[in-house]
N, C-alpha and C. Protein backbone atom coordinates (compact mmCIF):
# COMPACT_ATOMS: atom_id res chain seq x y z
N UNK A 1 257.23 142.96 156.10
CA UNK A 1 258.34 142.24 156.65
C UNK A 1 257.82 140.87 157.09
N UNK A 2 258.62 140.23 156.74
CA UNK A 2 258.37 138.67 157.40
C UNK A 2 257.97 138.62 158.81
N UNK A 3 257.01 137.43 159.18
CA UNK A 3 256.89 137.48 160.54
C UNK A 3 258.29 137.06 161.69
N UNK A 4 258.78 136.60 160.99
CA UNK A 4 260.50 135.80 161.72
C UNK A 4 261.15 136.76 161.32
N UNK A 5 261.28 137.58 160.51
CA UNK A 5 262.64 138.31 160.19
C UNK A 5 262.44 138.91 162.07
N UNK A 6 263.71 139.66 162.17
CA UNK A 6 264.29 140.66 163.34
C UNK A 6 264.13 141.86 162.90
N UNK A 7 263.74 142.75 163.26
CA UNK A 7 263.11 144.06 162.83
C UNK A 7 264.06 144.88 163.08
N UNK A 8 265.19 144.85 164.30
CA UNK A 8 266.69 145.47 164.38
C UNK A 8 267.40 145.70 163.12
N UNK A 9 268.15 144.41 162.60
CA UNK A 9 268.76 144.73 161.58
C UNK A 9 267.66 145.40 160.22
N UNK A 10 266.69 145.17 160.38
CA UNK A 10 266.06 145.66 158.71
C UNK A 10 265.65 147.33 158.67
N UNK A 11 265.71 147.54 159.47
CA UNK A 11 265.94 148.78 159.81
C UNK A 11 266.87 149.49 159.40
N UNK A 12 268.24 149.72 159.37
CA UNK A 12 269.30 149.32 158.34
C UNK A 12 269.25 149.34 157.04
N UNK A 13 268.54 148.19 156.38
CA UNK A 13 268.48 147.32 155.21
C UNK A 13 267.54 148.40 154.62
N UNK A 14 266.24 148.75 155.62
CA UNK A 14 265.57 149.94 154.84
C UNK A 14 266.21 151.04 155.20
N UNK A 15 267.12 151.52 155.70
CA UNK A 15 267.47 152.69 154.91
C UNK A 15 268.65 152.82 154.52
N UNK A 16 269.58 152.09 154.09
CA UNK A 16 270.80 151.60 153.33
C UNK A 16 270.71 152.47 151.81
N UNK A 17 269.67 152.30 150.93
CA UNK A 17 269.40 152.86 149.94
C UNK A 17 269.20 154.35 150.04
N UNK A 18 268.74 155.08 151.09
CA UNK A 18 268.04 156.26 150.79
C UNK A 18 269.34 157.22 151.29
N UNK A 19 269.07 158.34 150.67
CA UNK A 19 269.88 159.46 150.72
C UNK A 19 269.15 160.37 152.25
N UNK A 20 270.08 160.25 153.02
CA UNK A 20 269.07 160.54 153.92
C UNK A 20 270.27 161.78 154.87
N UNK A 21 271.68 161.98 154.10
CA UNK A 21 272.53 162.67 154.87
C UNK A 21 271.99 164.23 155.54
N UNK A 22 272.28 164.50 156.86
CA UNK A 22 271.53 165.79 156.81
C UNK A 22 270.86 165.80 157.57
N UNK A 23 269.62 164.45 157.38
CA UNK A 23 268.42 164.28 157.76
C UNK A 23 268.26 163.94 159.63
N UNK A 24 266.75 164.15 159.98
CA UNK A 24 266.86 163.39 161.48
C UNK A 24 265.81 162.03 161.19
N UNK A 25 266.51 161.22 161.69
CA UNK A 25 265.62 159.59 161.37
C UNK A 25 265.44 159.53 163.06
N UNK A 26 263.89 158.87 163.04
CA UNK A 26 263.17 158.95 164.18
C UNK A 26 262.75 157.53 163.96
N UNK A 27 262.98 156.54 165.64
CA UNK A 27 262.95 155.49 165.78
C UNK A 27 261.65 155.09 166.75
N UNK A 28 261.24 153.89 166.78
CA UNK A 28 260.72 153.14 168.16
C UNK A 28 261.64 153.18 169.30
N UNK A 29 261.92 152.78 170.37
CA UNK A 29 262.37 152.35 171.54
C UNK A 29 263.42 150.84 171.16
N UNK A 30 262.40 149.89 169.98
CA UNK A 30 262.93 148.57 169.76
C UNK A 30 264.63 149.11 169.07
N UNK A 31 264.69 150.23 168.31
CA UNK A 31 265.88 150.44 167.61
C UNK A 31 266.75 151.67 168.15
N UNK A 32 266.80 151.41 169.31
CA UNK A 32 267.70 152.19 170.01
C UNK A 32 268.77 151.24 170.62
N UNK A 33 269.80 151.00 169.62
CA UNK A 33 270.56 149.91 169.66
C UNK A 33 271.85 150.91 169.10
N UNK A 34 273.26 150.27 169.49
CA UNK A 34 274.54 151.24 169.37
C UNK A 34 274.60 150.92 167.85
N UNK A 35 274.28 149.94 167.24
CA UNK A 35 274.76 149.43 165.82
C UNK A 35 273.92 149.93 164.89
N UNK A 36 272.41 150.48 165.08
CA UNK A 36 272.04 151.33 164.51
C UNK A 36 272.35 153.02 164.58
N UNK A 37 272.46 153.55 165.36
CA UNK A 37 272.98 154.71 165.82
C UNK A 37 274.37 154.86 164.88
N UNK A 38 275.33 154.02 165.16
CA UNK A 38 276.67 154.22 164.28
C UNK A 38 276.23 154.13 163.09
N UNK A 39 275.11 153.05 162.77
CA UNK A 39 275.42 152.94 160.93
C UNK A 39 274.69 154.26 160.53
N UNK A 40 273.53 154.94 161.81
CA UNK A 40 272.80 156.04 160.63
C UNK A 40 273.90 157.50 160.72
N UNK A 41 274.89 157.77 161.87
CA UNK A 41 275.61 158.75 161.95
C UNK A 41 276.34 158.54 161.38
N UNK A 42 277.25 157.52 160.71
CA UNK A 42 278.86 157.27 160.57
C UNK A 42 278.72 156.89 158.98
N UNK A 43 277.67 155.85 158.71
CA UNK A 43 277.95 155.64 157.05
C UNK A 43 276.68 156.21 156.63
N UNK A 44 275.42 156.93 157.23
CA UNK A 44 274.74 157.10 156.20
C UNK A 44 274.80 159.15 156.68
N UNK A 45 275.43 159.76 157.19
CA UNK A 45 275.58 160.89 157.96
C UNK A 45 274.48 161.86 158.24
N UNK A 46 273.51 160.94 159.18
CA UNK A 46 272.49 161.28 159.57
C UNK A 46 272.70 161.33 160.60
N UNK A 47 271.37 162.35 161.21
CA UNK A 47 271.32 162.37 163.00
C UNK A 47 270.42 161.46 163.24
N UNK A 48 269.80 161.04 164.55
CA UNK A 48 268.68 159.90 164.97
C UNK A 48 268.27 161.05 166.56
N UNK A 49 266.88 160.33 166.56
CA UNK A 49 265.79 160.80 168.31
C UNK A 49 265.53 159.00 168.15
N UNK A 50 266.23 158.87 169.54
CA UNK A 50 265.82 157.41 170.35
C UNK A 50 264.34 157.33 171.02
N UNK A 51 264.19 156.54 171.10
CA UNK A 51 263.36 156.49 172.75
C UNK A 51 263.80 155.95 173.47
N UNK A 52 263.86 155.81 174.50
CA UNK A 52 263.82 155.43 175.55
C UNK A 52 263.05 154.87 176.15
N UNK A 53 262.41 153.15 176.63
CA UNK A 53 261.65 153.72 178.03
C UNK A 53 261.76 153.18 179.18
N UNK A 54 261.46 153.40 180.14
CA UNK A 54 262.03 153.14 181.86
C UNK A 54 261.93 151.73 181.90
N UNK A 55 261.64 151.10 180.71
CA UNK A 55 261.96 149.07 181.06
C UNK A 55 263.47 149.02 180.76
N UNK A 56 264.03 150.39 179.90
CA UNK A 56 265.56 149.90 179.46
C UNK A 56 266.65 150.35 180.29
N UNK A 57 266.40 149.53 181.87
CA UNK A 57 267.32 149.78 182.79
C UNK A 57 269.30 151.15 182.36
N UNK A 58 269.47 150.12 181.72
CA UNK A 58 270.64 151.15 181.80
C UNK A 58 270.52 152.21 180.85
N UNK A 59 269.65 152.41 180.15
CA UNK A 59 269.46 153.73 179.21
C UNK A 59 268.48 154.74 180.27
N UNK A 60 267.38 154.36 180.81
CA UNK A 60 266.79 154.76 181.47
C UNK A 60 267.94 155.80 182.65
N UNK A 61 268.65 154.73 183.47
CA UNK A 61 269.76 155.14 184.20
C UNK A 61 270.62 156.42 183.72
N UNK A 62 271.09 156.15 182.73
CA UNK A 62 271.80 156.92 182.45
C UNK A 62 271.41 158.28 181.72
N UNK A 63 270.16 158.30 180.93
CA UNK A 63 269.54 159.37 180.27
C UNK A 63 268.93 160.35 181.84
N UNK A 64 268.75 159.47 183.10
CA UNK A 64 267.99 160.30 184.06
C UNK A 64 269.26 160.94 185.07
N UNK A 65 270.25 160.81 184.30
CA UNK A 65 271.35 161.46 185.25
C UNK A 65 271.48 163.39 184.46
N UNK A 66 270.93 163.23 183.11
CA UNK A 66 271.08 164.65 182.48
C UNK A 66 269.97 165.67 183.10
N UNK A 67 269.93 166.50 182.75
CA UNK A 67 269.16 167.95 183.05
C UNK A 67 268.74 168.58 181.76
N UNK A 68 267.62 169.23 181.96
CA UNK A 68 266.95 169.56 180.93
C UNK A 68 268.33 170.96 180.71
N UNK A 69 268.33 171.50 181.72
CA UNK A 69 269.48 172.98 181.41
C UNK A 69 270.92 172.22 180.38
N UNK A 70 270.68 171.27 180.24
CA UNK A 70 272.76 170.40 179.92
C UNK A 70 272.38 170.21 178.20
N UNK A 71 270.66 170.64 178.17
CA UNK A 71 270.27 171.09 176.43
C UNK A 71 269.42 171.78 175.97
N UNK A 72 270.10 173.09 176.04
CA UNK A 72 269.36 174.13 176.03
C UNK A 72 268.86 174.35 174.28
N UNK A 73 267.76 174.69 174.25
CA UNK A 73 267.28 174.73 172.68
C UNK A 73 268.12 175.63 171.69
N UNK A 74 268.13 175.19 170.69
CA UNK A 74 269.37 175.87 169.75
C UNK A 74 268.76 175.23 168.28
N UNK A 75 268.97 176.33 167.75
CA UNK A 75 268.91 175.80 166.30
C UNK A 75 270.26 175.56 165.20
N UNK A 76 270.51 175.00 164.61
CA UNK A 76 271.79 174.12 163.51
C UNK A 76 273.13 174.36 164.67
N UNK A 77 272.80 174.23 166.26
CA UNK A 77 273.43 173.93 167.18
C UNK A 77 274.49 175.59 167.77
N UNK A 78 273.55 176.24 167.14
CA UNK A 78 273.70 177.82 167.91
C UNK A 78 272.66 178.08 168.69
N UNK A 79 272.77 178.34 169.92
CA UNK A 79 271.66 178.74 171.28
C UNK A 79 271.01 180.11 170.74
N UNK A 80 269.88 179.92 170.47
CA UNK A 80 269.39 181.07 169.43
C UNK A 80 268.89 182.50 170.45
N UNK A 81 269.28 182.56 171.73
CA UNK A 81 269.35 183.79 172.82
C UNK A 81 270.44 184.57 172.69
């Protein structure tokens, strides 16, 4: 990648092509942005794992209001107990 390009949008751009429905796409912290999230759930019908980290005030905020009990482990989203 170019040294000037923005690494947000190309993110995107690389995976625009790939068949990736189904799949879980795993990010940096830099691409935990709403416009990536929609394009990999909505047009490419993938899931995504963000990061997070405690410099990103209101994600930070708001991810530390959940409980580990509010996601309990489950597999293809049946609680496997």
């Amino acid at each position: 990648m170019d040294e000037k390009t923005n690494e947000i949008p190309e993110l995107r751009a690389l995976l625009a092509p790939m068949a990736i429905d189904g799949q879980i796409v795993t990010a940096d912290a830099l691409h935990t942005q709403t416009e990536t999230a929609r394009f990999i759930t909505e047009d490419k019908k993938a899931d995504y794992v963000f990061t997070v980290k405690k410099t990103s005030s209101p994600c930070t905020k708001t991810s530390n209001a959940f409980t580990w009990e509010a996601f309990p482990p489950s597999a293809d989203g049946l609680d496997p107990r």
